[in-house]
PDB file of N, CA and C in Angstrom:
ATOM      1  N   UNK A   1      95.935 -60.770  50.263  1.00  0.00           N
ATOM      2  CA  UNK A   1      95.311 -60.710  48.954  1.00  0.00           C
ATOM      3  C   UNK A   1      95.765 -59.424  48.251  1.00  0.00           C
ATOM      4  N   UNK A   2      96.148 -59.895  46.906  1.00  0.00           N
ATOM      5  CA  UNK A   2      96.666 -58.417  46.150  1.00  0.00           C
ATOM      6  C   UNK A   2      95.818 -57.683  45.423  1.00  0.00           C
ATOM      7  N   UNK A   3      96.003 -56.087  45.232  1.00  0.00           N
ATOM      8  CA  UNK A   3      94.837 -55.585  44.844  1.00  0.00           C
ATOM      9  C   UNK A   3      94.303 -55.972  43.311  1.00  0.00           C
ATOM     10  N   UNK A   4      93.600 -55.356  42.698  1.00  0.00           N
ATOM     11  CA  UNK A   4      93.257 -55.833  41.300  1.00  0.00           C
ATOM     12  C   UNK A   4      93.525 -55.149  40.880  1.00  0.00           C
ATOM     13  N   UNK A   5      94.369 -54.400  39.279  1.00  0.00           N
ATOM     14  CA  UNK A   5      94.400 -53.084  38.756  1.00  0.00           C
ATOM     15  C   UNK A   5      93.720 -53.414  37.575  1.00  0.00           C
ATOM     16  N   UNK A   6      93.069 -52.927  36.944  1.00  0.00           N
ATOM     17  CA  UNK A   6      92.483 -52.760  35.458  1.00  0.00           C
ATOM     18  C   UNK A   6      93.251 -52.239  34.556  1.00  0.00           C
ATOM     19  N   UNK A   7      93.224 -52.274  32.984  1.00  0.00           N
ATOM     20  CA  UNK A   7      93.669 -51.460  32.511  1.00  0.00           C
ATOM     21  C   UNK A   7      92.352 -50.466  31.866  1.00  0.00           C
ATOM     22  N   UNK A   8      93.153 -49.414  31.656  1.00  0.00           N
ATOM     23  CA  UNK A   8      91.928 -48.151  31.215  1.00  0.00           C
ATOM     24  C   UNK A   8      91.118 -49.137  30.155  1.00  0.00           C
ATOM     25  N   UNK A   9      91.628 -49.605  29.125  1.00  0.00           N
ATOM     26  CA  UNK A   9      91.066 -50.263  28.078  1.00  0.00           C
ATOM     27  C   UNK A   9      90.411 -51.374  28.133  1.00  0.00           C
ATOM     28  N   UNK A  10      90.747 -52.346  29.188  1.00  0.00           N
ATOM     29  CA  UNK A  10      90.119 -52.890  29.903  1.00  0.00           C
ATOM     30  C   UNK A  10      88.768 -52.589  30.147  1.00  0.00           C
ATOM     31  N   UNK A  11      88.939 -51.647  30.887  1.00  0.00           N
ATOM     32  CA  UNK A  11      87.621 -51.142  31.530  1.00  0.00           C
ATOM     33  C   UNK A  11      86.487 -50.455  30.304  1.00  0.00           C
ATOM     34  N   UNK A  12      87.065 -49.974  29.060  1.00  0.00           N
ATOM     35  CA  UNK A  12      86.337 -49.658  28.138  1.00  0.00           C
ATOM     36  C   UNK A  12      85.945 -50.601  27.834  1.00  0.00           C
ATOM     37  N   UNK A  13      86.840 -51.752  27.614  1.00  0.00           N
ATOM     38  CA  UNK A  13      85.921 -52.790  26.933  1.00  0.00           C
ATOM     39  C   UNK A  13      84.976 -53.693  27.231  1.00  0.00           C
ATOM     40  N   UNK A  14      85.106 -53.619  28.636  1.00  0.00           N
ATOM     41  CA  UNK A  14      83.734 -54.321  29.589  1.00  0.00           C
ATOM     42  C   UNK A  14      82.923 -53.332  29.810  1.00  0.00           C
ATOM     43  N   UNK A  15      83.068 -51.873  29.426  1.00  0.00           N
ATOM     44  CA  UNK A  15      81.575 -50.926  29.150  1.00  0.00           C
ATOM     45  C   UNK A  15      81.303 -51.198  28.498  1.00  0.00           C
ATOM     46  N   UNK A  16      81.686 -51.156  26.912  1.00  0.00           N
ATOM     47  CA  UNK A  16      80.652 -51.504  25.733  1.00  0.00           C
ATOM     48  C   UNK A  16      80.513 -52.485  25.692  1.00  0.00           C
ATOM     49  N   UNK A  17      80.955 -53.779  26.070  1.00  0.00           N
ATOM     50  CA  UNK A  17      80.137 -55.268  26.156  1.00  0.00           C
ATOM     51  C   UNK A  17      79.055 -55.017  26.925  1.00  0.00           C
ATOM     52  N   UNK A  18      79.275 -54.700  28.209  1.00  0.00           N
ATOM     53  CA  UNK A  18      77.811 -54.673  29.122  1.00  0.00           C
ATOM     54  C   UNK A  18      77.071 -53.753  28.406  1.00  0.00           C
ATOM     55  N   UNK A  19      76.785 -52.323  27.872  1.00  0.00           N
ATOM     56  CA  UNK A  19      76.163 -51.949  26.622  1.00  0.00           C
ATOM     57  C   UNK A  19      75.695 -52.045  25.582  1.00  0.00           C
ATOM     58  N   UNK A  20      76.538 -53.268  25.215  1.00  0.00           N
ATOM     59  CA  UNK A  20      75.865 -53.881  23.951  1.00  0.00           C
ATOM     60  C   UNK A  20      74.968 -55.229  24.475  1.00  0.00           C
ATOM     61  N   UNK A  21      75.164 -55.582  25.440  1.00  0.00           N
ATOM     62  CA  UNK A  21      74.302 -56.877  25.958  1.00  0.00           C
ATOM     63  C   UNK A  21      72.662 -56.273  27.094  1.00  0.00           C
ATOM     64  N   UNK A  22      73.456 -55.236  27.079  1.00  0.00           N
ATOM     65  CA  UNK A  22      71.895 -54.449  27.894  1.00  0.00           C
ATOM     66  C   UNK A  22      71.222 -53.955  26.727  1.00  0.00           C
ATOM     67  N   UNK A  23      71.387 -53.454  25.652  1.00  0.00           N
ATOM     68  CA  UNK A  23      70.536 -53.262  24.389  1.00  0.00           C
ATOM     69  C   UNK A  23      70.048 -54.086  23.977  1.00  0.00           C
ATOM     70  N   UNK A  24      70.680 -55.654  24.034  1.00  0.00           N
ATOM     71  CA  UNK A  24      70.038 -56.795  23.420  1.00  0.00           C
ATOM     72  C   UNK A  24      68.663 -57.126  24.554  1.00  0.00           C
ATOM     73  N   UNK A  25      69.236 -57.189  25.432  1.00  0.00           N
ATOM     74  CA  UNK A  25      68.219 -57.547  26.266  1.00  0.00           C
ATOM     75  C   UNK A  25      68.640 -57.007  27.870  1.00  0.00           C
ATOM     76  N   UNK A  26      67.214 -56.263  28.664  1.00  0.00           N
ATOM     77  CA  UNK A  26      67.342 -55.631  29.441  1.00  0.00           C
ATOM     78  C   UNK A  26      68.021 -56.679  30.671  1.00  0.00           C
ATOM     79  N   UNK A  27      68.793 -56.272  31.549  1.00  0.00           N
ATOM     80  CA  UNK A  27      69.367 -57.001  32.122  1.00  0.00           C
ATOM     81  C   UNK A  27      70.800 -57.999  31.812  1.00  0.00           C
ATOM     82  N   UNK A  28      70.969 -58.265  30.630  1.00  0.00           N
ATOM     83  CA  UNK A  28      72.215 -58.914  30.205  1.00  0.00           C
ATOM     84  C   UNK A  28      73.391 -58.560  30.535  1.00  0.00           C
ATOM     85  N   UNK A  29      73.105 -57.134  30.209  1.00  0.00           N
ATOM     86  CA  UNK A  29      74.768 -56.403  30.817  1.00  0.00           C
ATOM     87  C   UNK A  29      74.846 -56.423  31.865  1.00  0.00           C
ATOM     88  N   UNK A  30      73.973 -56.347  32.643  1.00  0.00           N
ATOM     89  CA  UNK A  30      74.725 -56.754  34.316  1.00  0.00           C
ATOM     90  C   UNK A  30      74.890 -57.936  34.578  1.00  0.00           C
ATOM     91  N   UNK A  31      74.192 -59.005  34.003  1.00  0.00           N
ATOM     92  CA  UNK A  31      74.483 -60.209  33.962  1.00  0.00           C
ATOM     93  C   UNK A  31      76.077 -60.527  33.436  1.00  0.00           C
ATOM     94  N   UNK A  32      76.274 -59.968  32.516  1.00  0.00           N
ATOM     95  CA  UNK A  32      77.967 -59.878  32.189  1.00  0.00           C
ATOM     96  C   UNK A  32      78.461 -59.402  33.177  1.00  0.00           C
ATOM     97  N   UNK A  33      78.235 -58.205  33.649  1.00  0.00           N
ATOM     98  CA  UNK A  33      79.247 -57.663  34.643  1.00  0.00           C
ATOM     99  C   UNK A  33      79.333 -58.188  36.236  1.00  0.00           C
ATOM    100  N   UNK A  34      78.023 -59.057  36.389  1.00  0.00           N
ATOM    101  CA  UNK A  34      78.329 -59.550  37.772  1.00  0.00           C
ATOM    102  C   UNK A  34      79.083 -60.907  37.605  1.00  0.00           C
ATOM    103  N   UNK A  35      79.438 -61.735  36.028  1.00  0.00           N
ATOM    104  CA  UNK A  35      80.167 -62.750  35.763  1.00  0.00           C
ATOM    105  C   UNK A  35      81.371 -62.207  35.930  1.00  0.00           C
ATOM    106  N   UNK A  36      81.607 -61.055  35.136  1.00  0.00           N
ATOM    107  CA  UNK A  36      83.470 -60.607  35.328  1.00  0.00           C
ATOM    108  C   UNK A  36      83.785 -60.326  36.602  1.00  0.00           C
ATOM    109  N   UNK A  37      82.943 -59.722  37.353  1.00  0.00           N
ATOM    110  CA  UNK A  37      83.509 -59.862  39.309  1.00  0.00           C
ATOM    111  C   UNK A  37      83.591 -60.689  39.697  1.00  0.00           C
ATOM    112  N   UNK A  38      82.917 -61.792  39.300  1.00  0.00           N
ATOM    113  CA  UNK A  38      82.991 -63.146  40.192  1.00  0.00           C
ATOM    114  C   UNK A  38      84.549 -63.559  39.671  1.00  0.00           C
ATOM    115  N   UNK A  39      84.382 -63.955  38.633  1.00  0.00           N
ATOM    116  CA  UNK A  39      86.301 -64.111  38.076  1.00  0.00           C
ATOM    117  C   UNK A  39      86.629 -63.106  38.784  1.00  0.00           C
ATOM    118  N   UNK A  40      87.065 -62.076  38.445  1.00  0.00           N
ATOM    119  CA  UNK A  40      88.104 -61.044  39.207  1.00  0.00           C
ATOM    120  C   UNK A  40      88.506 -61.572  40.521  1.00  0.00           C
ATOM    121  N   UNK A  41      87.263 -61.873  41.616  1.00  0.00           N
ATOM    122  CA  UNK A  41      87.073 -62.151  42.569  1.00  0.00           C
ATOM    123  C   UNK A  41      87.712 -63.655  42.934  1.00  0.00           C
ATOM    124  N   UNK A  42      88.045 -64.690  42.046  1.00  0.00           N
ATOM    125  CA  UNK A  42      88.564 -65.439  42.132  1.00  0.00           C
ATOM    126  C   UNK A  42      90.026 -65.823  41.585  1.00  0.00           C
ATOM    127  N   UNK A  43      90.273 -65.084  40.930  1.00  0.00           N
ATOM    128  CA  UNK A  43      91.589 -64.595  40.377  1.00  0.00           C
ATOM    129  C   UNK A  43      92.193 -63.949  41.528  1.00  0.00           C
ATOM    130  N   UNK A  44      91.408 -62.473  42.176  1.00  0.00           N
ATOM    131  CA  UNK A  44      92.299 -62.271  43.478  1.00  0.00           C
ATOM    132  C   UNK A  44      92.456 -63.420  44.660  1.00  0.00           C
ATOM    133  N   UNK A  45      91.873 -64.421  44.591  1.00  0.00           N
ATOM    134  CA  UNK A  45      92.024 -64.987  45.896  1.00  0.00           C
ATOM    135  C   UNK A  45      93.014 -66.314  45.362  1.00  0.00           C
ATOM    136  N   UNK A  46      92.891 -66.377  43.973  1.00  0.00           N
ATOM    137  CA  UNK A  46      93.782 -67.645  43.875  1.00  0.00           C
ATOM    138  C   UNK A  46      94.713 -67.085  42.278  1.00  0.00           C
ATOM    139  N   UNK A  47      95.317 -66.449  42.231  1.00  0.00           N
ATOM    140  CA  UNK A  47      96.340 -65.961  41.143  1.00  0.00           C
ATOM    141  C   UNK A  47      96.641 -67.076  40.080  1.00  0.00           C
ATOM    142  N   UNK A  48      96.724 -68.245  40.523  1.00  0.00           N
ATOM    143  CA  UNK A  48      97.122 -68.916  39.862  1.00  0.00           C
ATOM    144  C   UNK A  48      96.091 -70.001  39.113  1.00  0.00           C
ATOM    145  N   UNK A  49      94.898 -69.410  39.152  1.00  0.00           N
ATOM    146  CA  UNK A  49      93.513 -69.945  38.620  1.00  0.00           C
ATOM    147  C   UNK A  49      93.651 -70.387  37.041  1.00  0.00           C
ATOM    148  N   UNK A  50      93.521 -68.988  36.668  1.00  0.00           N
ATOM    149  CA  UNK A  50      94.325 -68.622  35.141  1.00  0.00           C
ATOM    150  C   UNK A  50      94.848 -70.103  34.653  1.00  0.00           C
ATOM    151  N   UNK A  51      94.672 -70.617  33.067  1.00  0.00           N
ATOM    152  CA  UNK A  51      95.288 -71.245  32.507  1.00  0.00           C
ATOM    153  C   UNK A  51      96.527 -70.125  32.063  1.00  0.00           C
ATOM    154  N   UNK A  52      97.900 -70.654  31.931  1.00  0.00           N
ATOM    155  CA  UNK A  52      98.867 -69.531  31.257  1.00  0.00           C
ATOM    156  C   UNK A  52      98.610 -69.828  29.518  1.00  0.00           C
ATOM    157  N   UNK A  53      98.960 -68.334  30.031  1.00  0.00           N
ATOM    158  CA  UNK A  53      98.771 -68.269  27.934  1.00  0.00           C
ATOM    159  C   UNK A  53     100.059 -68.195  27.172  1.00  0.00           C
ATOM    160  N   UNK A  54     100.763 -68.070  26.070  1.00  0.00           N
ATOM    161  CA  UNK A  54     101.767 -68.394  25.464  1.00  0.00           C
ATOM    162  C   UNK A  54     103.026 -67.190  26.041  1.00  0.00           C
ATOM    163  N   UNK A  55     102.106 -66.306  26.122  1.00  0.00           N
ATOM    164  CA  UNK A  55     103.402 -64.848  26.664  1.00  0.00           C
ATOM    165  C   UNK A  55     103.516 -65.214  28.038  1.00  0.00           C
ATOM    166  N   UNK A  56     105.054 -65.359  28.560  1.00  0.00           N
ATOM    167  CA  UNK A  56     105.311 -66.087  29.807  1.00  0.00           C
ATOM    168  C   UNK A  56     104.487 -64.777  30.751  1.00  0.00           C
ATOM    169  N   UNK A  57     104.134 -65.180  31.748  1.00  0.00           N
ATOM    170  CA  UNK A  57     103.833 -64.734  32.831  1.00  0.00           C
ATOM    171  C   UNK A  57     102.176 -63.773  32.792  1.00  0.00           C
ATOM    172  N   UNK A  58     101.991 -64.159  31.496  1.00  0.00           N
ATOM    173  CA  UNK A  58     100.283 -63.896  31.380  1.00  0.00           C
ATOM    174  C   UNK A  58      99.212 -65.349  32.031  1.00  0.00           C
ATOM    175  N   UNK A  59      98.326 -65.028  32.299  1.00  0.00           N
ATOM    176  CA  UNK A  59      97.461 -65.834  32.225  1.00  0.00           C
ATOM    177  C   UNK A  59      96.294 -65.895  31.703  1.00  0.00           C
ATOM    178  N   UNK A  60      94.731 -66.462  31.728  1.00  0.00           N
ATOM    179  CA  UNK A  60      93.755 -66.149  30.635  1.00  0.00           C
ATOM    180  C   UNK A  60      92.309 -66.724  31.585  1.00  0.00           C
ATOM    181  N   UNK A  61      91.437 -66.200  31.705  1.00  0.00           N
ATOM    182  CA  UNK A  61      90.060 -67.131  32.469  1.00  0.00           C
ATOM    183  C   UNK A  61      89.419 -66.452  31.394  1.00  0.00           C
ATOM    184  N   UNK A  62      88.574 -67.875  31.032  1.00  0.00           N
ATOM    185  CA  UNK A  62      87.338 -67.648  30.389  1.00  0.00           C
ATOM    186  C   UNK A  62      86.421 -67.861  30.889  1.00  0.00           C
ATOM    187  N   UNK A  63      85.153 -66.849  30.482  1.00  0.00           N
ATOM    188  CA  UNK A  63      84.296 -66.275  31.195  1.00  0.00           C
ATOM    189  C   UNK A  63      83.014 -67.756  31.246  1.00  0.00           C
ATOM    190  N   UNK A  64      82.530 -68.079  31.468  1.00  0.00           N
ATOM    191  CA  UNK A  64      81.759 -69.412  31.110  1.00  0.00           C
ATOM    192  C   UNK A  64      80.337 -68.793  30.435  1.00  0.00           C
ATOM    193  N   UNK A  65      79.736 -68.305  30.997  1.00  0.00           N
ATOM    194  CA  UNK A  65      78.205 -67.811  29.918  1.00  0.00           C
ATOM    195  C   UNK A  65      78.332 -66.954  28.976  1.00  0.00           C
ATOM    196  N   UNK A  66      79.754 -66.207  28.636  1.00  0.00           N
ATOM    197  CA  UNK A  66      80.080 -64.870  27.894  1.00  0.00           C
ATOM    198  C   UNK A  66      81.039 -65.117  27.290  1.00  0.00           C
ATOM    199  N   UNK A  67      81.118 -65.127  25.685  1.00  0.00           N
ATOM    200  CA  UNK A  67      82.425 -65.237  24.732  1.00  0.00           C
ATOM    201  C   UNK A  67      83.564 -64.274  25.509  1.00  0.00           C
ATOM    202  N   UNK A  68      84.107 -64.024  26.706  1.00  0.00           N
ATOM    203  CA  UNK A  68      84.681 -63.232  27.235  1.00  0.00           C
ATOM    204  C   UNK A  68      85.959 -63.808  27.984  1.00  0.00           C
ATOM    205  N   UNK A  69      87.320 -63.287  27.732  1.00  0.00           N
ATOM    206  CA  UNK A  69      88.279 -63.627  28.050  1.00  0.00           C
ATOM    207  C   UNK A  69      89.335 -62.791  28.796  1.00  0.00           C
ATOM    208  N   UNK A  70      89.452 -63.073  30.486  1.00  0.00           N
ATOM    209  CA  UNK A  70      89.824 -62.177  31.125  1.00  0.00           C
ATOM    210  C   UNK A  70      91.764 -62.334  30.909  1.00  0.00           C
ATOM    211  N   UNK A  71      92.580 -61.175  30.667  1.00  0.00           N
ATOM    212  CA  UNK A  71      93.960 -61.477  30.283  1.00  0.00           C
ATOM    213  C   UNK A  71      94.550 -60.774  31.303  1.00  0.00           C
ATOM    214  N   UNK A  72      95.063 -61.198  32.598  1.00  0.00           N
ATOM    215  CA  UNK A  72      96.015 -60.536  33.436  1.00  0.00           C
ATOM    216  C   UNK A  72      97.536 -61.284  33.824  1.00  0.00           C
ATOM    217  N   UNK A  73      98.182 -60.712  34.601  1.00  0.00           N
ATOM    218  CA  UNK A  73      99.421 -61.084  34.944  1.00  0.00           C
ATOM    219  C   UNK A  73      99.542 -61.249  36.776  1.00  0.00           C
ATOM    220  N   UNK A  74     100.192 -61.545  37.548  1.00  0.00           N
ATOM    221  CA  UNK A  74     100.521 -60.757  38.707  1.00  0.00           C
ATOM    222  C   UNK A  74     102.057 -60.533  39.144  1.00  0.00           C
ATOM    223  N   UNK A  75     102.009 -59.283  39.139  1.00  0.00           N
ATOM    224  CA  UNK A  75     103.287 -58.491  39.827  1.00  0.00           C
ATOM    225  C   UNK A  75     103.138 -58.414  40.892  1.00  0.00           C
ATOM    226  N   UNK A  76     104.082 -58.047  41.190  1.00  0.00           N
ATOM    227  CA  UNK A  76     104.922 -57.830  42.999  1.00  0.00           C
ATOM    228  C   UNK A  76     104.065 -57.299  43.975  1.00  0.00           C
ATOM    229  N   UNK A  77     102.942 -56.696  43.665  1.00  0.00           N
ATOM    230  CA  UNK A  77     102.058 -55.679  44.517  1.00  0.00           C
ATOM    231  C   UNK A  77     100.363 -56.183  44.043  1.00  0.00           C
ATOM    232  N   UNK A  78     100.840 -56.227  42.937  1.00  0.00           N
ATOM    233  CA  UNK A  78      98.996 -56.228  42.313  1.00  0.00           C
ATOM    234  C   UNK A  78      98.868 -56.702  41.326  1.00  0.00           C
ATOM    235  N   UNK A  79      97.244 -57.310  41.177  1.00  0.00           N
ATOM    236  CA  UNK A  79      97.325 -58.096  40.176  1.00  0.00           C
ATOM    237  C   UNK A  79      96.802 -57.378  38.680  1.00  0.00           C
ATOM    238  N   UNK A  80      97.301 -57.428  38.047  1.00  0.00           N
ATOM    239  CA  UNK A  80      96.858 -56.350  36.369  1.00  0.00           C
ATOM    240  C   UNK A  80      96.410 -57.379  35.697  1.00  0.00           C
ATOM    241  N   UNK A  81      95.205 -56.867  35.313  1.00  0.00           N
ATOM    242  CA  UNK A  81      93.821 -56.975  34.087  1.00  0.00           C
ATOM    243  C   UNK A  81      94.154 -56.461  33.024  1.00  0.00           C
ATOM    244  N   UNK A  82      94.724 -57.092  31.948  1.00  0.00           N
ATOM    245  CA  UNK A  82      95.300 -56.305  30.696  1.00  0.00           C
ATOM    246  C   UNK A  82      94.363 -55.988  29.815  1.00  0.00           C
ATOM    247  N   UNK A  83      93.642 -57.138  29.675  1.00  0.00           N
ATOM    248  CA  UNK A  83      92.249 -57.421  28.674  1.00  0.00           C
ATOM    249  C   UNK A  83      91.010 -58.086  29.196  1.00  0.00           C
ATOM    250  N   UNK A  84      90.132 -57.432  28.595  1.00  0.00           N
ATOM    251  CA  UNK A  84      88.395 -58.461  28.977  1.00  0.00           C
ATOM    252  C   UNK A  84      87.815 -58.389  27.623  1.00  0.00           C
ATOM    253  N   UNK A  85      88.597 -59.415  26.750  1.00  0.00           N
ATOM    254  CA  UNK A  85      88.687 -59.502  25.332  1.00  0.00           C
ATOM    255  C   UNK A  85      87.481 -60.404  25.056  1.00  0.00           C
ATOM    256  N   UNK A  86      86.801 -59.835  23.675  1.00  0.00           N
ATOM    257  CA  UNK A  86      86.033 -61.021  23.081  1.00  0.00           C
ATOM    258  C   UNK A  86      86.604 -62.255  22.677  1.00  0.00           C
ATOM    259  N   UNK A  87      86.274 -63.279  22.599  1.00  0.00           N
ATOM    260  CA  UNK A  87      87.254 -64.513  22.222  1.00  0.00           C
ATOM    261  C   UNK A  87      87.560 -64.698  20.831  1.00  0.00           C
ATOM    262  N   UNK A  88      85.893 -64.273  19.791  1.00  0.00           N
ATOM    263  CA  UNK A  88      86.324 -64.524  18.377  1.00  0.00           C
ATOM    264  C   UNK A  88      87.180 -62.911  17.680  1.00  0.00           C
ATOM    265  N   UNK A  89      87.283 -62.249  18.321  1.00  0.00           N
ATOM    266  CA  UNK A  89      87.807 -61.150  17.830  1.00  0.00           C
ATOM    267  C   UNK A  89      88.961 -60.493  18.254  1.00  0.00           C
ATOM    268  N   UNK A  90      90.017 -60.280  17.012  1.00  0.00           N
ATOM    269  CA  UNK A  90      91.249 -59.590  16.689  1.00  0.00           C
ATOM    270  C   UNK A  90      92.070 -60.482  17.965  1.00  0.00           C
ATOM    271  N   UNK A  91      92.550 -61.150  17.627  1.00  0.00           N
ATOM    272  CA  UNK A  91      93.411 -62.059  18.706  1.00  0.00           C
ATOM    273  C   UNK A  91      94.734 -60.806  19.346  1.00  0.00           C
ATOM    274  N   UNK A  92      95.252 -60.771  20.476  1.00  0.00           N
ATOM    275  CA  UNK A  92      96.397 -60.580  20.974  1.00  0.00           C
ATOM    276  C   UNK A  92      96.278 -59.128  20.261  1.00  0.00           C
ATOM    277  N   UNK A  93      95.706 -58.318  20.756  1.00  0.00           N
ATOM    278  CA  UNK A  93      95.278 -56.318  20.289  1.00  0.00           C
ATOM    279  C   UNK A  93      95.956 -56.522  21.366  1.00  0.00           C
ATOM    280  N   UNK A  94      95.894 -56.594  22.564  1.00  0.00           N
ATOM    281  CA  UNK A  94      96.173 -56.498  23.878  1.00  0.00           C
ATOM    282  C   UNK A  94      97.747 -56.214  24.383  1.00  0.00           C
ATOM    283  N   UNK A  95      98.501 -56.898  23.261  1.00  0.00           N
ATOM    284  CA  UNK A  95      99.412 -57.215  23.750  1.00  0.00           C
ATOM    285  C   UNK A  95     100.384 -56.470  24.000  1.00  0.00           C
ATOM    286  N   UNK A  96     100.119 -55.184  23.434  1.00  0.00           N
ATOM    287  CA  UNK A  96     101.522 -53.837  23.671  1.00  0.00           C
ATOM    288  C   UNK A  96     100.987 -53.242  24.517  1.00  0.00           C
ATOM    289  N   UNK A  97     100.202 -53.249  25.496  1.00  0.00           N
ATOM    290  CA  UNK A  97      99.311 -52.398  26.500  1.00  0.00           C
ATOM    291  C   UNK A  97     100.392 -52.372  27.735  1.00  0.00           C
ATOM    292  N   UNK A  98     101.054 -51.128  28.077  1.00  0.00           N
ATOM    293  CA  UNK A  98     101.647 -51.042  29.154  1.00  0.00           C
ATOM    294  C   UNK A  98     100.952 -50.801  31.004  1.00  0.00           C
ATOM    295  N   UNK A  99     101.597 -51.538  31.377  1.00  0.00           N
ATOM    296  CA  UNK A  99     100.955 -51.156  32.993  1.00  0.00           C
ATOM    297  C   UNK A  99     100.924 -49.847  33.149  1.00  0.00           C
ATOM    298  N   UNK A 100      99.542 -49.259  33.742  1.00  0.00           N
ATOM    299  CA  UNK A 100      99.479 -47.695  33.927  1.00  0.00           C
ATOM    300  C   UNK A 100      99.905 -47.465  35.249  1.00  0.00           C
ATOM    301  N   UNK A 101     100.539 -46.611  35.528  1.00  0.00           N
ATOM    302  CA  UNK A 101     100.674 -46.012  37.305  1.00  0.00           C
ATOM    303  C   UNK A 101     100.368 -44.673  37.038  1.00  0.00           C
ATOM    304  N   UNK A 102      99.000 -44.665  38.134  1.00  0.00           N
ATOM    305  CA  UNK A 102      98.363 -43.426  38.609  1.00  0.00           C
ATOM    306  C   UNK A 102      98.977 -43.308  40.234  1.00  0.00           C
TER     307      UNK A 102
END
């Protein structure tokens, strides 16, 4: 099983969703955030879950209780999380986001 990488922005943007859904109502945001592990979690075990999306070698899971759309790829080592995009908003921001190596 390959590891998962996030992107930084990524990860911002599933803070302020779970932030903005824990303000609405107590508990929501973790309710979001234990939906995006479960994907993650099934994305690592089956890569090829993902419907592909138009940019070759992306793929896309949507989140089922959350307008939320997970955008990764998998490379040679690990699998990269480009986006955990809202669905009705700013289509394809995502798309110049380079793989980070720390």
């Amino acid at each position: 099983m390959k590891f998962i990488v996030i992107h930084t922005e990524a990860r911002k943007e599933l803070d302020a969703a779970i932030a903005y859904y824990e303000a609405q109502k107590v508990g929501l945001g973790l309710d979001l955030l234990s939906e995006v592990e479960t994907v993650i979690l099934k994305i690592q075990q089956n890569p090829n879950l993902g419907t592909p999306h138009k940019i070759a070698g992306i793929r896309r899971y949507t989140i089922q209780r959350f307008p939320y759309i997970i955008f990764y790829t998998e490379l040679e080592a690990v699998i990269w999380v480009i986006a955990i995009a809202h669905s009705k908003r700013k289509p394809n921001y995502w798309k110049q986001r380079n793989l980070e190596t720390e």
